[in-house]
N, C-alpha and C. Protein backbone atom coordinates (compact mmCIF):
# COMPACT_ATOMS: atom_id res chain seq x y z
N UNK A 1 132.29 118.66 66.75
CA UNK A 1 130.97 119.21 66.85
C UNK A 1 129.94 118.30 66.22
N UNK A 2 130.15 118.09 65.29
CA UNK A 2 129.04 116.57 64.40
C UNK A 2 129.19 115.33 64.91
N UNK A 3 130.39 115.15 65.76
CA UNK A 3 130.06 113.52 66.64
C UNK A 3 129.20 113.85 67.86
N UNK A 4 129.69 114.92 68.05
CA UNK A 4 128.30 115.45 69.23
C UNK A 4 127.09 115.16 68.90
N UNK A 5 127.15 116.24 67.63
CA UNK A 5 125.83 115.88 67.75
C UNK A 5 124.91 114.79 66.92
N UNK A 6 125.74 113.77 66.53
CA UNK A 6 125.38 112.48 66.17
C UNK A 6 125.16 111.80 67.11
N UNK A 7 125.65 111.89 68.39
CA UNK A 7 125.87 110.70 69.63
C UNK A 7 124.10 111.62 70.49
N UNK A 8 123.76 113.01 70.37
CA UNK A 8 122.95 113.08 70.83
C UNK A 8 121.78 113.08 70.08
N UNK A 9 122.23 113.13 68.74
CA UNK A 9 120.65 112.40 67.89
C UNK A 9 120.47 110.89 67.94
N UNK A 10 121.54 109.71 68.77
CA UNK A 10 121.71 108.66 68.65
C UNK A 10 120.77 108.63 69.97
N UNK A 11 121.22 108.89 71.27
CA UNK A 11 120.43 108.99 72.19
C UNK A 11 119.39 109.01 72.09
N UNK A 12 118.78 110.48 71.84
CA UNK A 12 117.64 110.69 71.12
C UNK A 12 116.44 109.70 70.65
N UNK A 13 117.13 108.93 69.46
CA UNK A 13 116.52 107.45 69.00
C UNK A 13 116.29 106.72 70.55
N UNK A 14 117.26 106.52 70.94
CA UNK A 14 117.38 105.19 72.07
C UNK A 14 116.15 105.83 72.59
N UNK A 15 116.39 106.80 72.96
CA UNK A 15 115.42 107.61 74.38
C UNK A 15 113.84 107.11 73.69
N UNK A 16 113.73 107.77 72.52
CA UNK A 16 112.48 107.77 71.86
C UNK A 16 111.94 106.09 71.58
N UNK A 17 112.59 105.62 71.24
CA UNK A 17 112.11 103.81 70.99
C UNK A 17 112.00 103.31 72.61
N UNK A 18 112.99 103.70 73.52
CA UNK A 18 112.35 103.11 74.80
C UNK A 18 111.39 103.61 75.32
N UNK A 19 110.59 104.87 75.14
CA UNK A 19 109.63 105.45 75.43
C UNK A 19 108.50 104.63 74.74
N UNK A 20 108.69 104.62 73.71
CA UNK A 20 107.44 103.83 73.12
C UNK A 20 106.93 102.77 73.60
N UNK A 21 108.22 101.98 73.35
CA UNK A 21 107.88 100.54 74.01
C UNK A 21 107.69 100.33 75.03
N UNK A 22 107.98 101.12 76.05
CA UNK A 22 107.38 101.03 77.21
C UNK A 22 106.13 101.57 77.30
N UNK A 23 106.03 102.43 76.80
CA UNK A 23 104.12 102.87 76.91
C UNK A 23 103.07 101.64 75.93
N UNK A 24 103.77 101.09 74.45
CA UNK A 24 103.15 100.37 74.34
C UNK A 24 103.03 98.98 75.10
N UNK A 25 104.16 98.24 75.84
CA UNK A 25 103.84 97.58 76.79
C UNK A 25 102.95 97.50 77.75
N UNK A 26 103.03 98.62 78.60
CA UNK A 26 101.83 99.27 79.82
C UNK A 26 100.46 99.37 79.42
N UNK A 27 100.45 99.52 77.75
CA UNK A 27 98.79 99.77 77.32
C UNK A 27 98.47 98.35 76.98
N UNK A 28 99.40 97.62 76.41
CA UNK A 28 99.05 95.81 76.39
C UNK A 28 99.08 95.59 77.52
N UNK A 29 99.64 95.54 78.41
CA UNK A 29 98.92 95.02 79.81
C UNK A 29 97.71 95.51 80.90
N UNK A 30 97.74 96.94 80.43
CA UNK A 30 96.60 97.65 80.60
C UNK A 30 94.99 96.79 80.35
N UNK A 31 95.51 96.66 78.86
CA UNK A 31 93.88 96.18 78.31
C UNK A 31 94.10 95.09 78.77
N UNK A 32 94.93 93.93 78.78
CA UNK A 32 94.91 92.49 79.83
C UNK A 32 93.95 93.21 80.88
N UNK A 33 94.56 93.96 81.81
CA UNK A 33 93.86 93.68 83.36
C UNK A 33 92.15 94.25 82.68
N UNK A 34 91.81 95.82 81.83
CA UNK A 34 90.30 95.58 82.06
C UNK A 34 89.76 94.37 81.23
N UNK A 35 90.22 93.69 80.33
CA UNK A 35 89.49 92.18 79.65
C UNK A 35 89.63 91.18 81.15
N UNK A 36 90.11 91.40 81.97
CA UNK A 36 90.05 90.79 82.77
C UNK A 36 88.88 90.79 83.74
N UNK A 37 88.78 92.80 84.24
CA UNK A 37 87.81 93.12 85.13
C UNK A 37 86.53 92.61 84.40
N UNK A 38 86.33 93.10 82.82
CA UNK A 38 85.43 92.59 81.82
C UNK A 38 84.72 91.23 82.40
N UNK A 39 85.70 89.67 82.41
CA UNK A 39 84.71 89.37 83.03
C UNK A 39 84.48 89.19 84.11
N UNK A 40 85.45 89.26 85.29
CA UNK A 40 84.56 89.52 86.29
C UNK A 40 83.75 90.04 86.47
N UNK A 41 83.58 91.10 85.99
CA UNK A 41 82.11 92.12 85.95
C UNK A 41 81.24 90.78 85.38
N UNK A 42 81.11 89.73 84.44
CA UNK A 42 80.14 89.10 83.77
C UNK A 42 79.77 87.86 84.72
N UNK A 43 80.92 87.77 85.31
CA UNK A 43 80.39 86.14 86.29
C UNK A 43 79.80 86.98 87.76
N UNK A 44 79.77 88.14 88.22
CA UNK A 44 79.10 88.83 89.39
C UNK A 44 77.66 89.14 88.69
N UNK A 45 77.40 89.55 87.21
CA UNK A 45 76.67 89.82 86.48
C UNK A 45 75.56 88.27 86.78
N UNK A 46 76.07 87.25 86.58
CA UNK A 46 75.26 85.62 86.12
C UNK A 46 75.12 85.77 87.78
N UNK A 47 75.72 85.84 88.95
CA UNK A 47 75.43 85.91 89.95
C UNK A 47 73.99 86.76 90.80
N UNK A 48 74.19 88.01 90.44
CA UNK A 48 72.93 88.89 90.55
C UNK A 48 71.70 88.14 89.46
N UNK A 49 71.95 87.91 88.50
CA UNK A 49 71.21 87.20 87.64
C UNK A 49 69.99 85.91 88.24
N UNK A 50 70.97 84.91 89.01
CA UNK A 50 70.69 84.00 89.66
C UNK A 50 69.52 84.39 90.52
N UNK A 51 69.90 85.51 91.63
CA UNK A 51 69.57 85.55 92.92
C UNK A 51 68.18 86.01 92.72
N UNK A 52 67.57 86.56 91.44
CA UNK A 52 66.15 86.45 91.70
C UNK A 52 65.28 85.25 91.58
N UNK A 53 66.00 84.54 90.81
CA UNK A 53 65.06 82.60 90.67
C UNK A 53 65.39 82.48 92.01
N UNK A 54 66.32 82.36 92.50
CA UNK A 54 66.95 81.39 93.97
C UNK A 54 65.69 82.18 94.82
N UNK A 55 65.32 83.60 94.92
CA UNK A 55 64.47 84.45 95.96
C UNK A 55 63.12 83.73 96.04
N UNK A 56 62.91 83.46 94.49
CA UNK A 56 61.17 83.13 94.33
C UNK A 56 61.37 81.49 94.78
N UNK A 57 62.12 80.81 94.17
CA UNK A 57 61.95 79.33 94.70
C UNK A 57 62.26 79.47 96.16
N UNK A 58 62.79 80.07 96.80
CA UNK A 58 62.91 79.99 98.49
C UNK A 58 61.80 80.47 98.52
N UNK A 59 60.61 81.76 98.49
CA UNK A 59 59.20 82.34 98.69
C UNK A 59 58.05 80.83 98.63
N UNK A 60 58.83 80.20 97.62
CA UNK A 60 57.48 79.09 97.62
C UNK A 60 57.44 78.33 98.90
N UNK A 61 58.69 78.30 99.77
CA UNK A 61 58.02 77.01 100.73
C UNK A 61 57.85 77.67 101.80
N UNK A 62 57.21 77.22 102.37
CA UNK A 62 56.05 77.19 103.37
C UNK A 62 56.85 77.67 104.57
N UNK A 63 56.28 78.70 105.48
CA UNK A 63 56.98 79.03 106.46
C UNK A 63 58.67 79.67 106.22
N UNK A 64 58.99 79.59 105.36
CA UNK A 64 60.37 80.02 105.07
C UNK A 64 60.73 81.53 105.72
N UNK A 65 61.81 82.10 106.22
CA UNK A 65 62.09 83.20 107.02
C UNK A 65 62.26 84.44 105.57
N UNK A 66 61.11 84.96 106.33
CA UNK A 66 60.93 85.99 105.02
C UNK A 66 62.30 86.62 104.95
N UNK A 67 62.59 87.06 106.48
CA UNK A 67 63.42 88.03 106.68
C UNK A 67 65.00 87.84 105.81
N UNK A 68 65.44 86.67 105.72
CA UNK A 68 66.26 86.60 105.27
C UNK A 68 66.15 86.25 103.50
N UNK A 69 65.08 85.89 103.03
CA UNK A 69 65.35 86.47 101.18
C UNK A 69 65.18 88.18 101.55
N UNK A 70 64.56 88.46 102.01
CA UNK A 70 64.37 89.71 101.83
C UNK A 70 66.15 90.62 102.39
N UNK A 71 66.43 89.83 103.11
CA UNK A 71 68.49 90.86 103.15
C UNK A 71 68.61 90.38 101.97
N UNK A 72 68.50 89.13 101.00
CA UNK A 72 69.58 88.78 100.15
C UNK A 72 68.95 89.89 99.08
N UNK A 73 67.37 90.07 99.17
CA UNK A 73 67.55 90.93 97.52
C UNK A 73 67.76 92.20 97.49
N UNK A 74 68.13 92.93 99.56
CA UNK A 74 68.44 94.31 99.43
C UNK A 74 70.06 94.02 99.18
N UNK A 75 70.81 92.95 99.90
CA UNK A 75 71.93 92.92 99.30
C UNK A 75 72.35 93.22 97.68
N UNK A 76 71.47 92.53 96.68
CA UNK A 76 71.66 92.24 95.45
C UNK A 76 71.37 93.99 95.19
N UNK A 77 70.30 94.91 95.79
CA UNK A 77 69.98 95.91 94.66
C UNK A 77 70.69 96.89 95.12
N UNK A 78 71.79 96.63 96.68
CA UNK A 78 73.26 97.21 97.32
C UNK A 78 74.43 97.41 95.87
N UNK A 79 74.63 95.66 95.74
CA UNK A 79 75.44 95.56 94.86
C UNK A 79 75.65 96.15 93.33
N UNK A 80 73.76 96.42 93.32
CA UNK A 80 73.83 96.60 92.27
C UNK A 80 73.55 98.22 91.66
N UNK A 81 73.76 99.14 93.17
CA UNK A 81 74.10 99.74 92.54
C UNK A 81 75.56 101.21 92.94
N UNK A 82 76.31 100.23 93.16
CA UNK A 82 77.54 100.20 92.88
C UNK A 82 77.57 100.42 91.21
N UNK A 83 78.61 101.55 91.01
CA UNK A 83 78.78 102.20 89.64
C UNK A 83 79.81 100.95 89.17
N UNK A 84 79.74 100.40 88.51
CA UNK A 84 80.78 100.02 87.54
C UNK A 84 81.19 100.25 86.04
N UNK A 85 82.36 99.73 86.22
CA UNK A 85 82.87 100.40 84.79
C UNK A 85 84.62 100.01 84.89
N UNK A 86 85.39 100.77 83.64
CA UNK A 86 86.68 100.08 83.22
C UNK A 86 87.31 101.12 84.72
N UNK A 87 86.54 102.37 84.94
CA UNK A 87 87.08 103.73 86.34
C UNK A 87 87.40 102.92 87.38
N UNK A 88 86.65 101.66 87.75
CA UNK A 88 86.53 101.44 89.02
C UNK A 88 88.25 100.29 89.36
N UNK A 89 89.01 99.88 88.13
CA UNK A 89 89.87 99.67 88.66
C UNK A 89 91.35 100.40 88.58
N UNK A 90 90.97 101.84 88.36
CA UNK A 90 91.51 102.91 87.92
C UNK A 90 91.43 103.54 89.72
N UNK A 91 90.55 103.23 90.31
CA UNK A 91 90.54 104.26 92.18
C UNK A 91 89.81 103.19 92.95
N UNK A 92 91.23 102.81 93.85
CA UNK A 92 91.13 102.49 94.42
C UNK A 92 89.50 102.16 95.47
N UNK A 93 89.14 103.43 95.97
CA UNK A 93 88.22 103.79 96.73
C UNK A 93 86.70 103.15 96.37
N UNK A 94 86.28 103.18 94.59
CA UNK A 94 85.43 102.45 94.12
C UNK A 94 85.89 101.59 94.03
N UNK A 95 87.09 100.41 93.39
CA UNK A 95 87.28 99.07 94.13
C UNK A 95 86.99 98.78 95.17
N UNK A 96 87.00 99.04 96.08
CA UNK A 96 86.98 98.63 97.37
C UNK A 96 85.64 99.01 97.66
N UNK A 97 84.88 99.80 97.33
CA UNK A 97 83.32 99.92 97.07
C UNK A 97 82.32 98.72 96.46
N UNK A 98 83.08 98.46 95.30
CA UNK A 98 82.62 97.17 94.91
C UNK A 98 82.90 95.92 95.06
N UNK A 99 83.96 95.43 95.62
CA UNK A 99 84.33 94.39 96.56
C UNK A 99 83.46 94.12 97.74
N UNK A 100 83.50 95.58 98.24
CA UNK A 100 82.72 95.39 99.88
C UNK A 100 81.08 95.22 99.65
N UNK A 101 80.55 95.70 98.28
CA UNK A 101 79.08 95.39 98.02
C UNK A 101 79.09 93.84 97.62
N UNK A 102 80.21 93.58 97.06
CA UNK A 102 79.91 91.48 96.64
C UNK A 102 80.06 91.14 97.87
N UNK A 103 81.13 91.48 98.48
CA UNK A 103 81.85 90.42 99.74
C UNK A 103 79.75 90.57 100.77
N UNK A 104 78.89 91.58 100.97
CA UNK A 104 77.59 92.31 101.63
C UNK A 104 76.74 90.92 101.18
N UNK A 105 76.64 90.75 99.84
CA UNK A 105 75.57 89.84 99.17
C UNK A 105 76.20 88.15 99.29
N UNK A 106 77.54 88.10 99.37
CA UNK A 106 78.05 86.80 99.36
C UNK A 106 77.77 86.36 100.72
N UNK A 107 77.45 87.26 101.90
CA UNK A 107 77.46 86.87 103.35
C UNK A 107 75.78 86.89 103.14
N UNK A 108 74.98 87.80 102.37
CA UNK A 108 73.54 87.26 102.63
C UNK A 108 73.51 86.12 102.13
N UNK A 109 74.00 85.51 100.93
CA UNK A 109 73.43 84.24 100.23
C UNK A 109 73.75 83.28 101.04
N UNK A 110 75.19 83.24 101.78
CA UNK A 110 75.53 82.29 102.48
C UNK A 110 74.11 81.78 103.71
N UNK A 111 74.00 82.92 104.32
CA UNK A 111 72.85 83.18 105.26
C UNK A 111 71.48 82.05 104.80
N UNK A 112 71.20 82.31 103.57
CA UNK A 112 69.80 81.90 102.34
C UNK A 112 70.07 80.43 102.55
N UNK A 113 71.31 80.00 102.23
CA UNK A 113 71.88 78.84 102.05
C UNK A 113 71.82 77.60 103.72
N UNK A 114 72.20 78.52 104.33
CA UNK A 114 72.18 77.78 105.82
C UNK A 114 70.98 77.55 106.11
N UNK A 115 70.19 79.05 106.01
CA UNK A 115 68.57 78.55 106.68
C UNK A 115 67.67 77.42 105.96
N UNK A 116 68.21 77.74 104.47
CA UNK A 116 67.49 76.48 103.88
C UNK A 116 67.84 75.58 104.51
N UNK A 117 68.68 75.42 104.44
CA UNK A 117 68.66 73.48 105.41
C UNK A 117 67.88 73.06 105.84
N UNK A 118 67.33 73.96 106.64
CA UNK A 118 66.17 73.66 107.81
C UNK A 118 64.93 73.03 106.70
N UNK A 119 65.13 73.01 105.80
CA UNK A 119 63.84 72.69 105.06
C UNK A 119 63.56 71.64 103.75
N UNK A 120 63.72 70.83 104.35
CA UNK A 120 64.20 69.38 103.25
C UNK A 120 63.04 69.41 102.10
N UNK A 121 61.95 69.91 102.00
CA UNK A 121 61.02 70.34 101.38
C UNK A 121 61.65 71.07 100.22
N UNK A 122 61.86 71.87 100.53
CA UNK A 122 62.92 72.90 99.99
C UNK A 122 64.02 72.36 99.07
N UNK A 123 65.01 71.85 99.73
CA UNK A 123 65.96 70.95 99.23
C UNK A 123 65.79 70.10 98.48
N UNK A 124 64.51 69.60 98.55
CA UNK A 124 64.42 68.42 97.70
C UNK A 124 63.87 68.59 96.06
N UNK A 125 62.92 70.38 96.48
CA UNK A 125 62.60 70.20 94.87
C UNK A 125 64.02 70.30 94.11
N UNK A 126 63.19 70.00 92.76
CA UNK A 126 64.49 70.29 91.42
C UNK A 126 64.66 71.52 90.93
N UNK A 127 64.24 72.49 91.06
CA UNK A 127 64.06 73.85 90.60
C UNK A 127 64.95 74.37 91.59
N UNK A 128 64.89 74.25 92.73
CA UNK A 128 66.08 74.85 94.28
C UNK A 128 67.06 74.13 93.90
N UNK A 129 67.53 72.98 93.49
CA UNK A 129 68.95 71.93 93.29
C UNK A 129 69.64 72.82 92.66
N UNK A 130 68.84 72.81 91.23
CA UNK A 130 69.27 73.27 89.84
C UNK A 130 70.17 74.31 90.38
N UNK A 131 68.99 75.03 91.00
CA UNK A 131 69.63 76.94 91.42
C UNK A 131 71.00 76.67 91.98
N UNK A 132 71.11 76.01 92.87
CA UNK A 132 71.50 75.65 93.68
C UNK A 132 73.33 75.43 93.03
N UNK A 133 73.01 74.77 92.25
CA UNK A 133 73.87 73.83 91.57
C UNK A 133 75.12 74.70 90.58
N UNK A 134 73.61 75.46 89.76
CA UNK A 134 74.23 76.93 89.02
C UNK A 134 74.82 78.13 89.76
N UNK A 135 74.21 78.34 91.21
CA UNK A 135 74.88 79.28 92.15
C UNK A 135 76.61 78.72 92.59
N UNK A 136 76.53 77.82 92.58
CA UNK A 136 77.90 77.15 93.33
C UNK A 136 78.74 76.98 92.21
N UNK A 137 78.52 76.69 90.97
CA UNK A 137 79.03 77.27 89.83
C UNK A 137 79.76 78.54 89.46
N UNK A 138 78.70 79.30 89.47
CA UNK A 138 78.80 80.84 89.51
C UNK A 138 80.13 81.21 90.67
N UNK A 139 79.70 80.54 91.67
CA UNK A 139 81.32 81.22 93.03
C UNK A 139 82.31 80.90 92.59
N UNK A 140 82.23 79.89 92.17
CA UNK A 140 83.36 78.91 91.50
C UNK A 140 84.14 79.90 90.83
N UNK A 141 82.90 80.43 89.58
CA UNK A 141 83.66 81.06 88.20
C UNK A 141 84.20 82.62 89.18
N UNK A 142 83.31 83.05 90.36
CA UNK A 142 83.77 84.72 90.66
C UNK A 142 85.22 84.02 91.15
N UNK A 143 85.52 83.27 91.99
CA UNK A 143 86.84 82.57 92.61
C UNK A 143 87.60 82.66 91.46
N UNK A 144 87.64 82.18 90.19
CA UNK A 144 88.46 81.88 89.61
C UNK A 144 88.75 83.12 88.77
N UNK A 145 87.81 83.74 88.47
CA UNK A 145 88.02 85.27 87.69
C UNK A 145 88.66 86.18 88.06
N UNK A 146 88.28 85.97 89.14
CA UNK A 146 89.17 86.88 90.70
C UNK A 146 90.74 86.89 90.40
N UNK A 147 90.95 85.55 90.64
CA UNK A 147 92.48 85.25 90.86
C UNK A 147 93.28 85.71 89.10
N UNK A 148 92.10 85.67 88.61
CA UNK A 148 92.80 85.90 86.78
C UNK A 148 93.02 87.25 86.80
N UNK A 149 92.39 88.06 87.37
CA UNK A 149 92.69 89.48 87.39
C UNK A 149 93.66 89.91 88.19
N UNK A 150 93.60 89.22 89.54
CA UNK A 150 94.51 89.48 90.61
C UNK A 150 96.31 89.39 89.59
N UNK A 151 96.11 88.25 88.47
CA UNK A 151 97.61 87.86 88.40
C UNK A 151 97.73 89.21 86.41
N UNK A 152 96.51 89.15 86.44
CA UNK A 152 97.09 90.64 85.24
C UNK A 152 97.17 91.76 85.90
N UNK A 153 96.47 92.37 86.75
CA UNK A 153 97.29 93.37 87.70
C UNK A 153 98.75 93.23 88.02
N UNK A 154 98.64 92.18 88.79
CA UNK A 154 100.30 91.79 89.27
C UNK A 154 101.34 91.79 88.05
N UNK A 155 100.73 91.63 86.79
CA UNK A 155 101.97 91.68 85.47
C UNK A 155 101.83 93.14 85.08
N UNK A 156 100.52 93.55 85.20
CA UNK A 156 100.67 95.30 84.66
C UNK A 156 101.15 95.81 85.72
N UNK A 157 101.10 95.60 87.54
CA UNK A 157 102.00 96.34 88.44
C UNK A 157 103.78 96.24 88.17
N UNK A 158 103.77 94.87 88.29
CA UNK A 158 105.44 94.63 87.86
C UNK A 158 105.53 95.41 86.94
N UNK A 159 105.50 94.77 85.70
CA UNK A 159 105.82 96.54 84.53
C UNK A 159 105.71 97.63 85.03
N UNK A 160 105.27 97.88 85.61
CA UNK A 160 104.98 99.75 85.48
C UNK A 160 105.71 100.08 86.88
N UNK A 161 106.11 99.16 87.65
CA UNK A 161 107.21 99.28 88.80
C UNK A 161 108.93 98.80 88.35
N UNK A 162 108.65 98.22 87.05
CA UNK A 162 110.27 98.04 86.60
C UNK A 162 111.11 99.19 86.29
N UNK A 163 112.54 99.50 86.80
CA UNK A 163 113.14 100.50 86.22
C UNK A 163 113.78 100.25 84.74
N UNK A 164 113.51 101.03 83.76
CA UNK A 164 113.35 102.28 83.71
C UNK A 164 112.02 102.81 83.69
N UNK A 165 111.20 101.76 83.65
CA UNK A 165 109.95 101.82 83.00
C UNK A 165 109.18 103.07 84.06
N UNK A 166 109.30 102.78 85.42
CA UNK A 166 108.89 103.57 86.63
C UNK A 166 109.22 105.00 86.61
N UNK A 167 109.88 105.10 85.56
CA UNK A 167 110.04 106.85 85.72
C UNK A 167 108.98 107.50 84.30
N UNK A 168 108.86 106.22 83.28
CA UNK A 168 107.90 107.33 82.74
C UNK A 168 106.51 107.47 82.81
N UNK A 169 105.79 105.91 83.54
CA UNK A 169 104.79 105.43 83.74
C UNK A 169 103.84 106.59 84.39
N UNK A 170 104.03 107.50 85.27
CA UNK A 170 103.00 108.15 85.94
C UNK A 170 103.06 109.47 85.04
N UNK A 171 104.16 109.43 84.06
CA UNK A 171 104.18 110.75 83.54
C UNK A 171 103.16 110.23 82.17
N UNK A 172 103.03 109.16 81.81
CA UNK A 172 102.06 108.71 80.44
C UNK A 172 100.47 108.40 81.22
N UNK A 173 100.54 108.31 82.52
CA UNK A 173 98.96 107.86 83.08
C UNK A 173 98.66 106.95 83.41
N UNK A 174 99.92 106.20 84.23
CA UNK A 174 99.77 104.51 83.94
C UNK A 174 99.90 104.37 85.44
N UNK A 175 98.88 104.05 86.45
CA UNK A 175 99.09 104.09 87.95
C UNK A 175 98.94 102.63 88.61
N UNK A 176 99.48 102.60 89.63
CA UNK A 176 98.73 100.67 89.70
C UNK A 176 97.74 100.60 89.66
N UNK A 177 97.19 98.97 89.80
CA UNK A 177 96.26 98.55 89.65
C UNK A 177 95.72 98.07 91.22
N UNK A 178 94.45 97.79 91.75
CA UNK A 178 94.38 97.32 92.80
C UNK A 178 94.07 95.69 92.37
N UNK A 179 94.01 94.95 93.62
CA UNK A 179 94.00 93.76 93.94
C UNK A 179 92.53 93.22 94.63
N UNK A 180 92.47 92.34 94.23
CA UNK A 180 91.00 91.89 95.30
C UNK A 180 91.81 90.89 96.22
N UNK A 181 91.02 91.13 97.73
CA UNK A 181 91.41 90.83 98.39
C UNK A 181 90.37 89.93 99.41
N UNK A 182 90.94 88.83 100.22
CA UNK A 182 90.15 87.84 101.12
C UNK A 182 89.05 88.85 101.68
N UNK A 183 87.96 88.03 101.97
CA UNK A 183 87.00 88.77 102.97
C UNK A 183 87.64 88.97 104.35
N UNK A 184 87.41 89.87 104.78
CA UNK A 184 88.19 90.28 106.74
C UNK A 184 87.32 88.63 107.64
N UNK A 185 87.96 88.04 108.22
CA UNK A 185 88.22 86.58 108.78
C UNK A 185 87.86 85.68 107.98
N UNK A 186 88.06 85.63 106.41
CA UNK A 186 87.94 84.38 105.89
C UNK A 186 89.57 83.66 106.21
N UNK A 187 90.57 84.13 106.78
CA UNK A 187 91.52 83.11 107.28
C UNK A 187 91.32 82.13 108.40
N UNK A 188 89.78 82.25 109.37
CA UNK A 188 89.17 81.34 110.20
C UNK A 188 88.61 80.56 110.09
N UNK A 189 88.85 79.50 109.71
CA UNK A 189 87.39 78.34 109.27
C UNK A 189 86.25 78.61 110.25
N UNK A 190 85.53 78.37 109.55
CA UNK A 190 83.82 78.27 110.23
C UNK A 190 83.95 77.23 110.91
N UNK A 191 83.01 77.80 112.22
CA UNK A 191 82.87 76.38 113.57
C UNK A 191 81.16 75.74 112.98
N UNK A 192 81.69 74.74 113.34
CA UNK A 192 80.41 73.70 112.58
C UNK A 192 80.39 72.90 113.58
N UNK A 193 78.95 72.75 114.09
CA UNK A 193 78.46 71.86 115.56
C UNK A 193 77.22 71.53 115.04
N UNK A 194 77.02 69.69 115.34
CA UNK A 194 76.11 68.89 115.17
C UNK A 194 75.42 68.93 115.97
């Protein structure tokens, strides 16, 4: 009767220390992925930031197509107001809300970017370069922030899909994480004709 119930207060322990450590695992990788969303939220942040200098230095030249600063800054006040927060990579549905408002403004700027061409005026001051220079920066850093989150998700999904770990994970609150994903036909290169 007392090895009994030594072997099930022994259990017990086991049961209780793997519980822990697995929830404290899931909450260290937890806070990885939002220090992650953290900054992505800050380099989309320097991005919206940007796009009102880039609006006014495109307004200065001459003849410039109103129509198109004017999509990029309804794009920007689209994007911006998209709720964010640590929730949004907690449901799905607002991820993908706020993805689809960057991916909205990344297709206007592109737009901003082409028509300038047309305008070597334009191009040539130093105030448009600069912007210019710091915007392509900025994609750089959302590209690369992106993929930093994409791969702490992928370590907080693995955990919380490992067995044993998968049976207590939804019972402590621990659900996947989503992924950011390509824009719909960025697997097509752009046709470019001289």
């Amino acid at each position: 009767m007392k090895k009994g119930l030594f072997v099930l207060i022994g259990l017990a322990i086991v049961v209780g220390i793997w519980g822990v450590t697995s929830y404290n695992r899931l909450t260290a990788l937890d806070q990885a992925v939002q220090t992650q969303w953290a900054q992505v939220e800050n380099v989309y942040q320097r991005r919206a930031d940007l796009i009102p200098n880039l609006v006014e230095t495109v307004k200065g030249a001459a003849n410039f197509e109103k129509e198109t600063y004017t999509k990029v800054a309804e794009a920007r006040a689209r994007a911006g107001q998209v709720t964010v927060g640590a929730d949004v990579i907690n449901d799905p549905q607002k991820f993908e809300q706020f993805q689809q408002a960057q991916q909205e403004l990344s297709s206007a700027l592109s737009r901003l970017i082409a028509v300038s061409e047309a305008y070597p005026d334009l191009k040539a001051t130093a105030a448009f370069r600069d912007l210019m220079t710091q915007l392509e920066g900025t994609e750089n850093r959302i590209a690369v922030e992106r993929m930093r989150f994409n791969e702490a998700a992928q370590a907080y999904n693995a955990q919380r899909r490992r067995f044993p770990t998968v049976l207590i994970a939804p019972l402590l609150g621990f659900g996947d994480k989503p992924y950011f994903r390509a824009q719909e036909g960025a697997e097509k290169a752009p046709k470019v004709s001289f």
